[in-house]
Protein backbone atom coordinates (compact mmCIF):
# COMPACT_ATOMS: atom_id res chain seq x y z
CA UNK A 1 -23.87 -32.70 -18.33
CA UNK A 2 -21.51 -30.92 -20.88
CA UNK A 3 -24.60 -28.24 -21.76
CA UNK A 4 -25.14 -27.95 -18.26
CA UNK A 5 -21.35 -27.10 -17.51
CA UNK A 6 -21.46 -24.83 -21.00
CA UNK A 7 -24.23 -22.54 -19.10
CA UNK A 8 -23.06 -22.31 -15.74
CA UNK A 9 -19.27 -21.39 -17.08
CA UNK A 10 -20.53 -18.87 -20.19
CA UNK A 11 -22.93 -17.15 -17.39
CA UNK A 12 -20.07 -16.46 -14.95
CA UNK A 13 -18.21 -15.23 -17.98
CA UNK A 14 -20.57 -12.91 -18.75
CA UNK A 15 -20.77 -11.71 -15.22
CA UNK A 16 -17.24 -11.39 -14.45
CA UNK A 17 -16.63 -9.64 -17.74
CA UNK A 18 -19.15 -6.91 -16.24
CA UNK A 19 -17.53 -6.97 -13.12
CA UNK A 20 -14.22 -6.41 -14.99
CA UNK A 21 -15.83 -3.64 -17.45
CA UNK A 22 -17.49 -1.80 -14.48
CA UNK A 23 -13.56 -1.73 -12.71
CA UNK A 24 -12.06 -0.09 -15.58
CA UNK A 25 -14.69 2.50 -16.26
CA UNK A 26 -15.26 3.16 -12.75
CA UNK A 27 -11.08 3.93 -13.07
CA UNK A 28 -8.76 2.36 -10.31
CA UNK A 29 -5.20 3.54 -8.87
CA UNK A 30 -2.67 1.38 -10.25
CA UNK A 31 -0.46 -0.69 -7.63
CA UNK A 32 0.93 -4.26 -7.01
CA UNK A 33 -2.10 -5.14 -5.58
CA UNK A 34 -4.82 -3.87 -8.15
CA UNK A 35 -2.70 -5.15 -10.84
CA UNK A 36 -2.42 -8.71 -9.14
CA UNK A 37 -5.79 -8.47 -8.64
CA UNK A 38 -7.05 -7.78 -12.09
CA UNK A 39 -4.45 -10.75 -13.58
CA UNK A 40 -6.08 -13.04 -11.17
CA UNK A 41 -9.57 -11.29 -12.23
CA UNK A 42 -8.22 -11.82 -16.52
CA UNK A 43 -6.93 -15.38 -15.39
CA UNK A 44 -10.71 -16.65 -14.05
CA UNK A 45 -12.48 -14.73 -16.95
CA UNK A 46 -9.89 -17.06 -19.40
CA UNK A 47 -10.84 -20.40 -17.39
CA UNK A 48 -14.59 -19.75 -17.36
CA UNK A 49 -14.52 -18.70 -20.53
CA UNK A 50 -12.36 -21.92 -22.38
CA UNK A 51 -14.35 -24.19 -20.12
CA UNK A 52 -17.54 -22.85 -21.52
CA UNK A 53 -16.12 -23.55 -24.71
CA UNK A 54 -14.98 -26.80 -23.77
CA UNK A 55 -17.62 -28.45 -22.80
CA UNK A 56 -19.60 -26.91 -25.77
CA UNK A 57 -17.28 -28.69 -28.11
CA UNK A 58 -18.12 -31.83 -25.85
CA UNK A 59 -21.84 -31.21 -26.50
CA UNK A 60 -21.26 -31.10 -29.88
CA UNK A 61 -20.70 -34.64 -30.22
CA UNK A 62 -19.74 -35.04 -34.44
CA UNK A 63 -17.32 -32.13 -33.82
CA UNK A 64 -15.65 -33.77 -30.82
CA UNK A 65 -14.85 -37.05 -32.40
CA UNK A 66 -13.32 -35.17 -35.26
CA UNK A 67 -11.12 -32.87 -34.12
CA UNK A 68 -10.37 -33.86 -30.22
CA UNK A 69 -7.39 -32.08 -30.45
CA UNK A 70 -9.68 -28.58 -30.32
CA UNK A 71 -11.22 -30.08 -26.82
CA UNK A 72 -7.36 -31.07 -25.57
CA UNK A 73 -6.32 -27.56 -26.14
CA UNK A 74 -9.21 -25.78 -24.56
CA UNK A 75 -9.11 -28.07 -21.48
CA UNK A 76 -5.92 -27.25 -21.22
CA UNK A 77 -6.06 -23.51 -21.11
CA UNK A 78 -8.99 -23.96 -19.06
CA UNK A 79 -6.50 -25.81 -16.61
CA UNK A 80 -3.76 -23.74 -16.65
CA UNK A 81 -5.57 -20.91 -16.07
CA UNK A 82 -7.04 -21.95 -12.64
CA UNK A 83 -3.86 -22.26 -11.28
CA UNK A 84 -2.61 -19.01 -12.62
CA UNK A 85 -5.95 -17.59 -10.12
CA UNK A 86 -4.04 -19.88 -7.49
CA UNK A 87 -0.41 -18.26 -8.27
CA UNK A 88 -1.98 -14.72 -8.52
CA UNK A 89 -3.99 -14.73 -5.59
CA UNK A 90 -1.08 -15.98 -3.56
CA UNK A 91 0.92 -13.19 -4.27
CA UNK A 92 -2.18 -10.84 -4.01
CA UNK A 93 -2.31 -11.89 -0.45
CA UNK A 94 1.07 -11.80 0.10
CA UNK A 95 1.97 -8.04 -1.29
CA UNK A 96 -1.53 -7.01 0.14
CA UNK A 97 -1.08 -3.02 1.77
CA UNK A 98 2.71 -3.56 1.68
CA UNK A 99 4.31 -1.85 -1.73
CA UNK A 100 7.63 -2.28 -2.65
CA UNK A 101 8.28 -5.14 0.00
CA UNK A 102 10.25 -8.36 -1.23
CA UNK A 103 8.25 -11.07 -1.64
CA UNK A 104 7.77 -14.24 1.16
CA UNK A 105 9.29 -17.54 0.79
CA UNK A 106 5.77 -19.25 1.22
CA UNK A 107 4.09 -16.75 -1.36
CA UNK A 108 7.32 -17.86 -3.99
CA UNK A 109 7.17 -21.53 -3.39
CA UNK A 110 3.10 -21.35 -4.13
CA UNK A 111 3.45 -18.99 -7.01
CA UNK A 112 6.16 -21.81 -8.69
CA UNK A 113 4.47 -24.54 -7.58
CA UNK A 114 1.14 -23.15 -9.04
CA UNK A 115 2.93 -22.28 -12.19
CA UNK A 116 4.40 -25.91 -12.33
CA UNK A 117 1.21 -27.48 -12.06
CA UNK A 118 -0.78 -25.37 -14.24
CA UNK A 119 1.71 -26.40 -17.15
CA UNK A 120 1.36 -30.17 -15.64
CA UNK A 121 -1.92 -30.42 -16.12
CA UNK A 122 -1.87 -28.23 -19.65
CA UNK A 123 0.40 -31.03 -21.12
CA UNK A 124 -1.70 -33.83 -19.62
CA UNK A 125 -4.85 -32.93 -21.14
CA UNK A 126 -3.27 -34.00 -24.28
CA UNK A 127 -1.85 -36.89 -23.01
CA UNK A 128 -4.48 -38.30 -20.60
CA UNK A 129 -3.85 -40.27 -16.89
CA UNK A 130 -5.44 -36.99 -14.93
CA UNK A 131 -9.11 -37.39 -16.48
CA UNK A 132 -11.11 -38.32 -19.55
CA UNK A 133 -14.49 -36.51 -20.02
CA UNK A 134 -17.32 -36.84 -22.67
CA UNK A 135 -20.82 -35.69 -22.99
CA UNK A 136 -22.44 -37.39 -20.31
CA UNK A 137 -19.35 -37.82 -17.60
CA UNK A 138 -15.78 -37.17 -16.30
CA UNK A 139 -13.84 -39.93 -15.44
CA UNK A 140 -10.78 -39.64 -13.07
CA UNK A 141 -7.89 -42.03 -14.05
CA UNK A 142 -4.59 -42.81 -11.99
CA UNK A 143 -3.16 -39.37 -11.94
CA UNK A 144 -5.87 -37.60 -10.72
CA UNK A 145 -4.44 -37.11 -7.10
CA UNK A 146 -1.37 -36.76 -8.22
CA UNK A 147 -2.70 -33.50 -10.22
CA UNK A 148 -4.58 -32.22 -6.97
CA UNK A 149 -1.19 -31.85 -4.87
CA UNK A 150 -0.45 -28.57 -6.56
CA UNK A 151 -3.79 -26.77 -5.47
CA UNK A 152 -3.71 -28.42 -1.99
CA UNK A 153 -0.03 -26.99 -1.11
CA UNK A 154 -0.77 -23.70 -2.59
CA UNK A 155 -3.87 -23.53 -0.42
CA UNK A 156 -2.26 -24.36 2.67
CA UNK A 157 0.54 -22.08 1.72
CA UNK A 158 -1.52 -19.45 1.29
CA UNK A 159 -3.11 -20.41 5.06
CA UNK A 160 0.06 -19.86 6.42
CA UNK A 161 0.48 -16.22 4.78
CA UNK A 162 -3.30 -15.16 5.96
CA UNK A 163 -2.42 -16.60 9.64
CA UNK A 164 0.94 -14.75 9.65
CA UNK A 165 -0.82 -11.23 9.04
CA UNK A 166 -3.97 -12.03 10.39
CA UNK A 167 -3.87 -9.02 12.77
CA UNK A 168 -2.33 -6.51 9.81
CA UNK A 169 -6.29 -7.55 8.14
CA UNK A 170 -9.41 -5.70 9.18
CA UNK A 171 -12.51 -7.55 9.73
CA UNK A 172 -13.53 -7.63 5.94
CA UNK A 173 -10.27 -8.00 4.62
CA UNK A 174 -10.15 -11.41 6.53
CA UNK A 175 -13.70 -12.43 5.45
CA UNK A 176 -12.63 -11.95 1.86
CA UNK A 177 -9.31 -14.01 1.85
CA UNK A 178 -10.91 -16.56 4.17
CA UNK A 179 -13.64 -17.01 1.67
CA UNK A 180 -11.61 -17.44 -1.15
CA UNK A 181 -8.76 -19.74 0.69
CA UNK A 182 -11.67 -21.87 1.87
CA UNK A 183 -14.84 -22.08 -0.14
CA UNK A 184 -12.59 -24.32 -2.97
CA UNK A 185 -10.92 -26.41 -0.50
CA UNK A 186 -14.57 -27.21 1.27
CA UNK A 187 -16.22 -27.31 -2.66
CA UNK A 188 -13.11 -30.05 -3.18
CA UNK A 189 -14.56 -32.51 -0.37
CA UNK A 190 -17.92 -32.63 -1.83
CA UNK A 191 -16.32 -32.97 -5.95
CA UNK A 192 -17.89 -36.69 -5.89
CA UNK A 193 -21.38 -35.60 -5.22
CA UNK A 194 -21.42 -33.39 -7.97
CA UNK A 195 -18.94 -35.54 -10.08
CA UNK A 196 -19.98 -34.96 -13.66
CA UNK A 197 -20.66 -30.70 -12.93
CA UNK A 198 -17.14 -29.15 -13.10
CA UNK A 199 -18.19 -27.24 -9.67
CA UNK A 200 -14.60 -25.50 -8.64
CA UNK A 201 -14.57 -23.17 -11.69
CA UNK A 202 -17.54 -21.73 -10.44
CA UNK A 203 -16.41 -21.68 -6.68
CA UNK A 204 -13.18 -19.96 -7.93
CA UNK A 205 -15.25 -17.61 -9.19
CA UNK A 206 -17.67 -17.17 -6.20
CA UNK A 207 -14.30 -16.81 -4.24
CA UNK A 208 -13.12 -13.92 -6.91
CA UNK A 209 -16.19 -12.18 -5.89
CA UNK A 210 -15.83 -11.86 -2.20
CA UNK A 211 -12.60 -11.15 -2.87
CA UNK A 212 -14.01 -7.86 -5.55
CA UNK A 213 -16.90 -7.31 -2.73
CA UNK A 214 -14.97 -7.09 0.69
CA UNK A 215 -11.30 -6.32 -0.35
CA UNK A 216 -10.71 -4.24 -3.71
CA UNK A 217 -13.71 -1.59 -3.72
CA UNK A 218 -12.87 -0.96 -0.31
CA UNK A 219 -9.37 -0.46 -0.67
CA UNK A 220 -9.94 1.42 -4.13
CA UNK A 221 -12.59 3.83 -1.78
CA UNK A 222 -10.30 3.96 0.76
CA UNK A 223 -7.27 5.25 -1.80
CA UNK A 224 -9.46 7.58 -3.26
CA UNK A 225 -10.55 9.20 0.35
CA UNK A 226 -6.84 9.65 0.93
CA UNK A 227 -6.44 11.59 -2.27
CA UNK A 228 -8.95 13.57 -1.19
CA UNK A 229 -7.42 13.91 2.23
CA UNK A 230 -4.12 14.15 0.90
CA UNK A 231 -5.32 16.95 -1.30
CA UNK A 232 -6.67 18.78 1.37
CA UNK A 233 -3.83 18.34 3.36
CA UNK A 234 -1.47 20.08 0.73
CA UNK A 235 -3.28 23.08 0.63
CA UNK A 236 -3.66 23.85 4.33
CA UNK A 237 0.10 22.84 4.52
CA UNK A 238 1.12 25.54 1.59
CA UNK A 239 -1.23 28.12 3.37
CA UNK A 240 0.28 27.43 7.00
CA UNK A 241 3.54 27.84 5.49
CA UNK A 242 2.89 31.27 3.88
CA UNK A 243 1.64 32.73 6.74
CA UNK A 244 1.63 36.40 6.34
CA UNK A 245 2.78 37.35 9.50
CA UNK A 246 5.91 34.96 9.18
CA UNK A 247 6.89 35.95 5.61
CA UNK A 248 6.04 39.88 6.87
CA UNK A 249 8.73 39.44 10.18
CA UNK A 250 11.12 37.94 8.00
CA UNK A 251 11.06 40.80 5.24
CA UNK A 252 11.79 43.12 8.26
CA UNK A 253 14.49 41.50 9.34
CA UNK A 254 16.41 41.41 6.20
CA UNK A 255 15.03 45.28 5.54
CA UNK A 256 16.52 46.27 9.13
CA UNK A 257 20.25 43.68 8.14
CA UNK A 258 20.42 46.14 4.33
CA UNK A 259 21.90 49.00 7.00
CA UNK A 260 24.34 46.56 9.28
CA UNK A 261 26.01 44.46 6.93
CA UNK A 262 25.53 43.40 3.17
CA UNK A 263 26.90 39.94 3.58
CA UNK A 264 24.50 39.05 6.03
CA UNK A 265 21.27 40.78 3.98
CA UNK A 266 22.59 38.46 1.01
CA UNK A 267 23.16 35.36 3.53
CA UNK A 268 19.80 35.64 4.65
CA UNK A 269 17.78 36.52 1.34
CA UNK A 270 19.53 32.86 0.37
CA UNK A 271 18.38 30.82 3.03
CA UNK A 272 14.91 32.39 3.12
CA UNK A 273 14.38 31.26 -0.49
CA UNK A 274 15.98 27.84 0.09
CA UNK A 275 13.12 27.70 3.04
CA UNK A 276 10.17 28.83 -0.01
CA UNK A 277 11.43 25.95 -2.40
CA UNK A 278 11.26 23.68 -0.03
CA UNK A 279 7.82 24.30 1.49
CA UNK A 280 6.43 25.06 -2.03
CA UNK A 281 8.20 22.61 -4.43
CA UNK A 282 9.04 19.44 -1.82
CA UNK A 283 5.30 19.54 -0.51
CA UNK A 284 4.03 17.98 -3.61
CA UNK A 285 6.82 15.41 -3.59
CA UNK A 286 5.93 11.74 -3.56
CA UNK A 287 9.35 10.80 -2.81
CA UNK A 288 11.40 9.88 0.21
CA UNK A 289 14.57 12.08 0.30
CA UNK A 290 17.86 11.71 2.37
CA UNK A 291 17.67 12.45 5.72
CA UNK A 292 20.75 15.12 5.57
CA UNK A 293 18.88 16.59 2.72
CA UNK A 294 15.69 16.93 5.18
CA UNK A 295 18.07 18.27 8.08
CA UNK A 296 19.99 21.25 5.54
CA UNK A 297 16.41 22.31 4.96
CA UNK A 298 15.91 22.67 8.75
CA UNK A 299 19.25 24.21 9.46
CA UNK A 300 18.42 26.99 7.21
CA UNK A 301 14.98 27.43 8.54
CA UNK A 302 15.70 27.78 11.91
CA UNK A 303 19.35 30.39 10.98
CA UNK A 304 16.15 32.30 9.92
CA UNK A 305 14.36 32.11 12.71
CA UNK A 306 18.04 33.16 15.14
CA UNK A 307 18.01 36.37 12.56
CA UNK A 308 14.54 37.07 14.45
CA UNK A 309 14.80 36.09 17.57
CA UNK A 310 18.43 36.06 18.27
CA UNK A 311 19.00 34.34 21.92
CA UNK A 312 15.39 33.43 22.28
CA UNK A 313 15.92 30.41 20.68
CA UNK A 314 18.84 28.14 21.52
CA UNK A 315 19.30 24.92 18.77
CA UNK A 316 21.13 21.88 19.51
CA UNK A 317 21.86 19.17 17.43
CA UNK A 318 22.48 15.00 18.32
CA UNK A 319 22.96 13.47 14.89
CA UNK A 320 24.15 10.14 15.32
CA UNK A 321 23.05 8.61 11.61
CA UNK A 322 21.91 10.45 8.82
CA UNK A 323 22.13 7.30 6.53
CA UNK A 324 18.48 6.82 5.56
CA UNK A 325 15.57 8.64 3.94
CA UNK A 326 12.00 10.30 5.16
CA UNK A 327 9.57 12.05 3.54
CA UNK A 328 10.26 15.61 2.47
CA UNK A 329 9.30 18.37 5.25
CA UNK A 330 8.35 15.86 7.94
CA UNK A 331 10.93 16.95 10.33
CA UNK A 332 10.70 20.62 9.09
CA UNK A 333 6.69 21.01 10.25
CA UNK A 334 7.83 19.35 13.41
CA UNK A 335 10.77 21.93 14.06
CA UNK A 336 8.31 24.81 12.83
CA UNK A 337 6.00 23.77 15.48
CA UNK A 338 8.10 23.67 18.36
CA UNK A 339 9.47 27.20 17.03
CA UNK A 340 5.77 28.47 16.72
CA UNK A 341 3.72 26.66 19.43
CA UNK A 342 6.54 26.31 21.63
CA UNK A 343 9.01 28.36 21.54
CA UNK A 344 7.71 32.05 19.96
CA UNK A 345 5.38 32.10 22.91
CA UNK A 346 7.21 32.17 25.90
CA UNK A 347 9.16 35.39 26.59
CA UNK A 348 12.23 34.12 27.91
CA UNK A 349 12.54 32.05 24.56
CA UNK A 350 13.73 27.94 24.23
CA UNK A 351 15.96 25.55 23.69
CA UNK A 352 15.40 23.33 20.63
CA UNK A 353 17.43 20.09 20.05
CA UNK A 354 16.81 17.78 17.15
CA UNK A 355 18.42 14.34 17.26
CA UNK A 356 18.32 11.40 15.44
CA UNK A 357 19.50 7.58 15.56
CA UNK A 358 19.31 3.84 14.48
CA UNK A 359 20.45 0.72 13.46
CA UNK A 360 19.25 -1.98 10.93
CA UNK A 361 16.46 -2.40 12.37
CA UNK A 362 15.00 1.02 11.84
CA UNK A 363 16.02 4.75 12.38
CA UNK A 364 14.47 7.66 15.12
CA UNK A 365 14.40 11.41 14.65
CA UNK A 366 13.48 13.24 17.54
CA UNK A 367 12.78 16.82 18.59
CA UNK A 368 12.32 18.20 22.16
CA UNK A 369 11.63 21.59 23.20
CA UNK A 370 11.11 23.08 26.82
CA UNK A 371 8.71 26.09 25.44
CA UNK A 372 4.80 25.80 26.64
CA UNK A 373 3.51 22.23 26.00
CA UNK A 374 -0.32 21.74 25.23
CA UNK A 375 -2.57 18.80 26.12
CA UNK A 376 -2.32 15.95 23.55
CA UNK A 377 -5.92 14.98 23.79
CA UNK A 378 -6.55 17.88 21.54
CA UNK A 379 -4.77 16.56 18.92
CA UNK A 380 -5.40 13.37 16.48
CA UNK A 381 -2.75 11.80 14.00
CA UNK A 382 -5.29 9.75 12.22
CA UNK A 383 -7.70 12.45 11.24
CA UNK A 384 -8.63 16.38 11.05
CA UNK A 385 -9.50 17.54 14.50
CA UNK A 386 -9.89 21.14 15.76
CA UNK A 387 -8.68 22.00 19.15
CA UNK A 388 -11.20 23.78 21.67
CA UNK A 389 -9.96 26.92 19.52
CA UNK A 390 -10.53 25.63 16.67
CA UNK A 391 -7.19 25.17 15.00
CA UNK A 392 -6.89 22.19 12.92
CA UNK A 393 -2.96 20.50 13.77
CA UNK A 394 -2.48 19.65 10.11
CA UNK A 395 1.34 19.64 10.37
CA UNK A 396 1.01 16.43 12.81
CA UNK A 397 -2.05 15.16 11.19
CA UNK A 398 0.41 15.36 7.57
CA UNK A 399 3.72 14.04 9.20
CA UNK A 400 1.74 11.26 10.72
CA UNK A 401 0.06 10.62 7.24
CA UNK A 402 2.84 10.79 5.24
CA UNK A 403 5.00 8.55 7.57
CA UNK A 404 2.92 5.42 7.79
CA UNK A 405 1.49 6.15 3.60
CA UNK A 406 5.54 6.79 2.60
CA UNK A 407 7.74 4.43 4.54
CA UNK A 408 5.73 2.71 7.35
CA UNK A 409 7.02 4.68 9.94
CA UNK A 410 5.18 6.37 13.09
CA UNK A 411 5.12 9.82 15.01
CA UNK A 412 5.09 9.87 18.71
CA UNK A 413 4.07 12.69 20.25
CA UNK A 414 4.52 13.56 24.05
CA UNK A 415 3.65 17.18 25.66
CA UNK A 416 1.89 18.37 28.87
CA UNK A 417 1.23 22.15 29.66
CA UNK A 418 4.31 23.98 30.89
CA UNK A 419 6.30 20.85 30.71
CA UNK A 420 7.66 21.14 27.25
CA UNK A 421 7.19 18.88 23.82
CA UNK A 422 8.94 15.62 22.42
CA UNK A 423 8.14 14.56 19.22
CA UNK A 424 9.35 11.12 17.70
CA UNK A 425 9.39 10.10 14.15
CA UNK A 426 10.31 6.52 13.91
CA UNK A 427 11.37 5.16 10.21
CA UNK A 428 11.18 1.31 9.59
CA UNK A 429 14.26 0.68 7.37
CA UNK A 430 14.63 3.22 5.09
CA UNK A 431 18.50 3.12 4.27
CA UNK A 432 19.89 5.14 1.27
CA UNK A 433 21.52 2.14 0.29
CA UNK A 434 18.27 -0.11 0.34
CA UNK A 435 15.24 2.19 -0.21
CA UNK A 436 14.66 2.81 -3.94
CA UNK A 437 13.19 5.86 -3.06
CA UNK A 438 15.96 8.02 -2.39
CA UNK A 439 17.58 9.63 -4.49
């Protein structure tokens, strides 16, 4: 049975070392999650790979019986390393889609208790009272069950974790972690058929697969899309910005304030190229900034827009809390909107007020205009749509993006034709004092 074991374990070495050389030539975006899931990949490779090993030394009987110590060691690694694929994968499930979160007492207490066991079973292979093996057969002596504890409680742990965010999984994402929590524990019930093949390796492995199949290449296709998107995104936000007609009015304005007062010419030459750095340097910002930080930017912007317009456009502010961060320019494209959809177009001009509130719980920005409205069926916050025009609302389309991508937060958008606009950004967390992001 050892040569037996020896090919089935060197085989899926040799296949997950292509599945691990394909992932890093194929390049991958480095996270929590890719990284857990190439330890737990590097972990299997080192069990498969030791156990091959293993039971080669076993087949080699005149080796064996000279130098058992080589066997102890290898079954040992072997060992330890399963439960490291137990104590990675728990904590691949656990931080699964949600960077920079704080890990779950149930994904903790299985990581240790996988750890724990690992090193159990490590030191007992030199020991003996888990299992003695030879050639031919394994033989399970009195701590056997006692060494099984460790991968039942991380299992069920990990149960709990994949029934807690069951609905936060798509359909494939719950095949693949249901495979892999469950094709070991079922391959455990039928261990004494196949008592002298060492099956679960190979089930671990199996599990690894689905895991490679229906989770990570979608995820790493799925990040690379939103490059893409994110990419495309950038630019048509850095050309709506520069819009000629915008920059053009603005350049008349200060022209026409060079003959009424030279303060004021210098005042506004200052806040119009506080407005460029932030729509040219912040839009390629990864960050989350301070909310205050976010609302200066937007003061300035719109004491450009009252240099135009004068009393067409009335601005009031409601800022109850401005103790926690948001992406740069999220509120800005939402304020240039109302200004430019809303606003601009109706002759008497608008009122714009921007407010904002929270607790511990999460924070709110809002901003509600009374200028035209438009119908909301036109517009999509999880993809590039044209209207019947054929405009394509990237500014909500990006503030959306960039809200659930940056802090897990939402926009909320409610308008109807001649009835106005209210637009809601709604920030999960995201205190200065707790978000590492901020700066």
């Amino acid at each position: 049975m050892a040569y037996l074991n020896f090919c089935l374990q060197f085989f899926a070495t040799i296949s997950m070392l292509i599945v691990f050389e394909g992932n890093v030539r194929g390049g991958y975006k480095r996270s929590a999650n890719t990284n857990l899931f190439f330890l737990m990949l590097l972990s299997d490779i080192l069990m498969l790979f030791t156990g091959a090993l293993d039971n080669y030394v076993l087949y080699q009987n005149s080796f064996y019986e000279k130098h058992k110590w080589v066997e102890a060691l290898l079954s040992g690694i072997s060992d330890m390393a399963y439960f490291l694929v137990l104590c990675f994968f728990i904590l691949y499930l656990d931080f699964y889609a949600r960077e920079g979160k704080k890990i779950s007492v149930p994904a903790l207490v299985g990581s240790i208790v996988s750890a724990v066991y690992g090193v159990f079973w490590f030191v007992a292979d030199f020991v003996g009272g888990i299992y003695t093996q030879d050639a031919d057969s394994i033989a399970y002596e009195s701590l056997y069950m006692i060494g099984q504890i460790g991968g039942y409680v991380t299992g069920l742990l990990s149960v709990s974790i994949f029934l807690r965010r069951w609905k936060e999984f798509n359909r494939r994402e719950r095949i693949g972690f249901a495979m892999f929590i469950f094709v070991p524990l079922i391959g455990s019930l039928f261990k004494g058929i196949f008592k002298n093949i060492t099956i679960m390796p190979i089930l671990v492995t199996i599990s690894i697969v689905f895991i490679h199949s229906f989770i990570q290449m979608n995820r790493e296709m799925l990040l690379r899309q939103q490059e893409t998107d994110f990419a495309i995104m950038q630019a048509d936000l850095i050309m709506n910005r520069l819009k000629p007609h915008f920059i053009y009015n603005v350049l008349n304005t200060i022209y026409a304030l060079c003959d009424i007062s030279a303060d004021e010419t210098k005042q506004a030459i200052s806040m119009f190229a506080v407005y460029l750095r932030t729509s040219l340097v912040d839009i390629d910002s990864h960050r989350l900034i301070p909310f205050e930080e976010e609302l200066e930017n937007v003061r300035n912007y719109l004491k450009i827009e009252k240099l135009r317009f004068g009393d067409k456009i009335d601005v009031g502010y409601d800022i109850r809390t401005v103790d926690f961060t948001i992406p740069p320019l999220t509120l800005m494209t939402i304020v240039e909107n109302a200004v430019r959809h809303g606003i601009e177009k109706k002759p008497g001009g608008g009122r714009i007020i921007i407010a904002s509130g929270g607790d511990e719980n999460g924070y709110f920005v809002k901003v509600s205009d009374n200028g035209d409205g438009f119908d909301t069926s036109s517009v999509s916050l999880s993809e590039f749509k044209t209207d019947e025009n054929g405009r394509r609302h990237v500014g909500l389309y990006s503030t959306a993006y960039r809200l659930k991508n940056m802090c897990n937060g939402s926009l909320k958008l409610d308008s109807s034709p001649g009835e106005g606009t209210v637009v809601t950004l709604e920030i999960k967390g995201g205190s200065i004092d707790e978000d590492s992001g901020s700066r």
